[in-house]
Protein backbone atom coordinates (compact mmCIF):
# COMPACT_ATOMS: atom_id res chain seq x y z
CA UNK A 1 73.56 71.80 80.64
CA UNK A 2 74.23 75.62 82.09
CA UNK A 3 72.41 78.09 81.77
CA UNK A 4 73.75 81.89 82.03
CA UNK A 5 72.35 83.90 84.70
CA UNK A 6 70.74 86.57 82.60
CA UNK A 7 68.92 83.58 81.39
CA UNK A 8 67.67 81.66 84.59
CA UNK A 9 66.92 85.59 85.63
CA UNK A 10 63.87 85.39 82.40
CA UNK A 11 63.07 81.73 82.99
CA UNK A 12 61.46 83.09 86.42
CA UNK A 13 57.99 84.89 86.33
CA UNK A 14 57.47 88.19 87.97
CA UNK A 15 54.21 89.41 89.09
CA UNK A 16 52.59 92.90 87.41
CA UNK A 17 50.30 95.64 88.57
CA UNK A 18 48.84 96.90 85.41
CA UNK A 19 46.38 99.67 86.68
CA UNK A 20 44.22 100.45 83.17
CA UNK A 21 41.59 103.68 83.30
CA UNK A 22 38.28 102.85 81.74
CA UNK A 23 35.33 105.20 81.19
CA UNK A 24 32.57 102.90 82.05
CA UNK A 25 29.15 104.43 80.86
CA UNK A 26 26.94 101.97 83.13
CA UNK A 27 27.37 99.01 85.41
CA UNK A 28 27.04 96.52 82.60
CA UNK A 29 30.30 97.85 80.97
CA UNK A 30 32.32 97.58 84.64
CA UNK A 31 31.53 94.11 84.08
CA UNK A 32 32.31 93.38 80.81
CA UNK A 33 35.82 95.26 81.56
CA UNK A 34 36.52 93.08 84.22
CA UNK A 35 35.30 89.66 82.33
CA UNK A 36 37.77 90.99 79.53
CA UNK A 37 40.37 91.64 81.62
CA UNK A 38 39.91 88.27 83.64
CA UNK A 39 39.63 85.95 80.05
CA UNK A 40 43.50 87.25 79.43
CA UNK A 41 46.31 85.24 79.53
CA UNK A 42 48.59 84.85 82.62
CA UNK A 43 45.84 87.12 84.85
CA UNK A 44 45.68 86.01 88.13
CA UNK A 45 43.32 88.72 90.14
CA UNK A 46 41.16 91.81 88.64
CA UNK A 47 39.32 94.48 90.70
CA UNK A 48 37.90 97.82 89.99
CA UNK A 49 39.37 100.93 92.16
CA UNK A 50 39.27 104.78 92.31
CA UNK A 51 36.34 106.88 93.30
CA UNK A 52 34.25 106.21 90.32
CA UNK A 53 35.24 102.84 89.95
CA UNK A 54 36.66 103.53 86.37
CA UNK A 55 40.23 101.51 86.96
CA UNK A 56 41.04 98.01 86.68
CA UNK A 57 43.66 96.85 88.51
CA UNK A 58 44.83 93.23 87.40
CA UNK A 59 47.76 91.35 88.63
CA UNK A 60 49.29 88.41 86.51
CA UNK A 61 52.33 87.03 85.33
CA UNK A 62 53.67 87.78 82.11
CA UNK A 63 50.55 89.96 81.14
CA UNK A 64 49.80 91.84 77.97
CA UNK A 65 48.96 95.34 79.31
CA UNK A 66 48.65 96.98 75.71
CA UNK A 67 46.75 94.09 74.42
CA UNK A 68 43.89 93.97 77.18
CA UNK A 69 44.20 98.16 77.23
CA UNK A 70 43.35 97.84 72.75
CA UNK A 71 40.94 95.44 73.64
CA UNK A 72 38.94 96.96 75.92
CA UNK A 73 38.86 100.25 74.19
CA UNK A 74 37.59 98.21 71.22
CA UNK A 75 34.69 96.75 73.49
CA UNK A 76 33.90 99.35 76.21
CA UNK A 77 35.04 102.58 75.42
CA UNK A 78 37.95 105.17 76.22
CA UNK A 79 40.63 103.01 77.86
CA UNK A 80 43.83 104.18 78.72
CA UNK A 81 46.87 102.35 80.64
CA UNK A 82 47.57 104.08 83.43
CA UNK A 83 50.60 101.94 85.04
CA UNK A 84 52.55 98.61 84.83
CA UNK A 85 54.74 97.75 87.77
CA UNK A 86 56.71 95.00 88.66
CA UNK A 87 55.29 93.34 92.39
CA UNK A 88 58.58 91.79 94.55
């Protein structure tokens, strides 16, 4: 069996930075953002960062940036996605 290369070049995983900006109204919603963001599919790390603490920062494989970013606007508040890079 061959395989082209564009396709062995999908078969492999790559590892995202999705940086998300969430206006968090107390410490209860920090956590829920992060127990949202953690519950997705292929996440493998979540932290909060910036000055106020209002970004979450997850790092997965094959993540759904725009689904966690609906979801947590739909459970928390004001969310907005702030970045989605590729990690080498």
């Amino acid at each position: 069996m061959q395989f082209s290369l564009a396709h062995t070049i999908s078969m492999q995983h790559l590892q995202q930075k999705i940086v998300i900006r969430v206006q968090h109204k107390c410490k209860k919603c920090q956590s829920k953002s992060l127990m949202i963001a953690a519950m997705s599919t292929g996440v493998n790390s979540v932290s909060l960062e910036g000055e106020k603490k209002d970004k979450v920062v997850i790092i997965g494989e094959s993540v759904d940036a725009v689904g966690i970013t609906s979801l947590l606007r739909k459970k928390v508040g004001h969310a907005s996605l702030e970045l989605v890079d590729e990690i080498k």
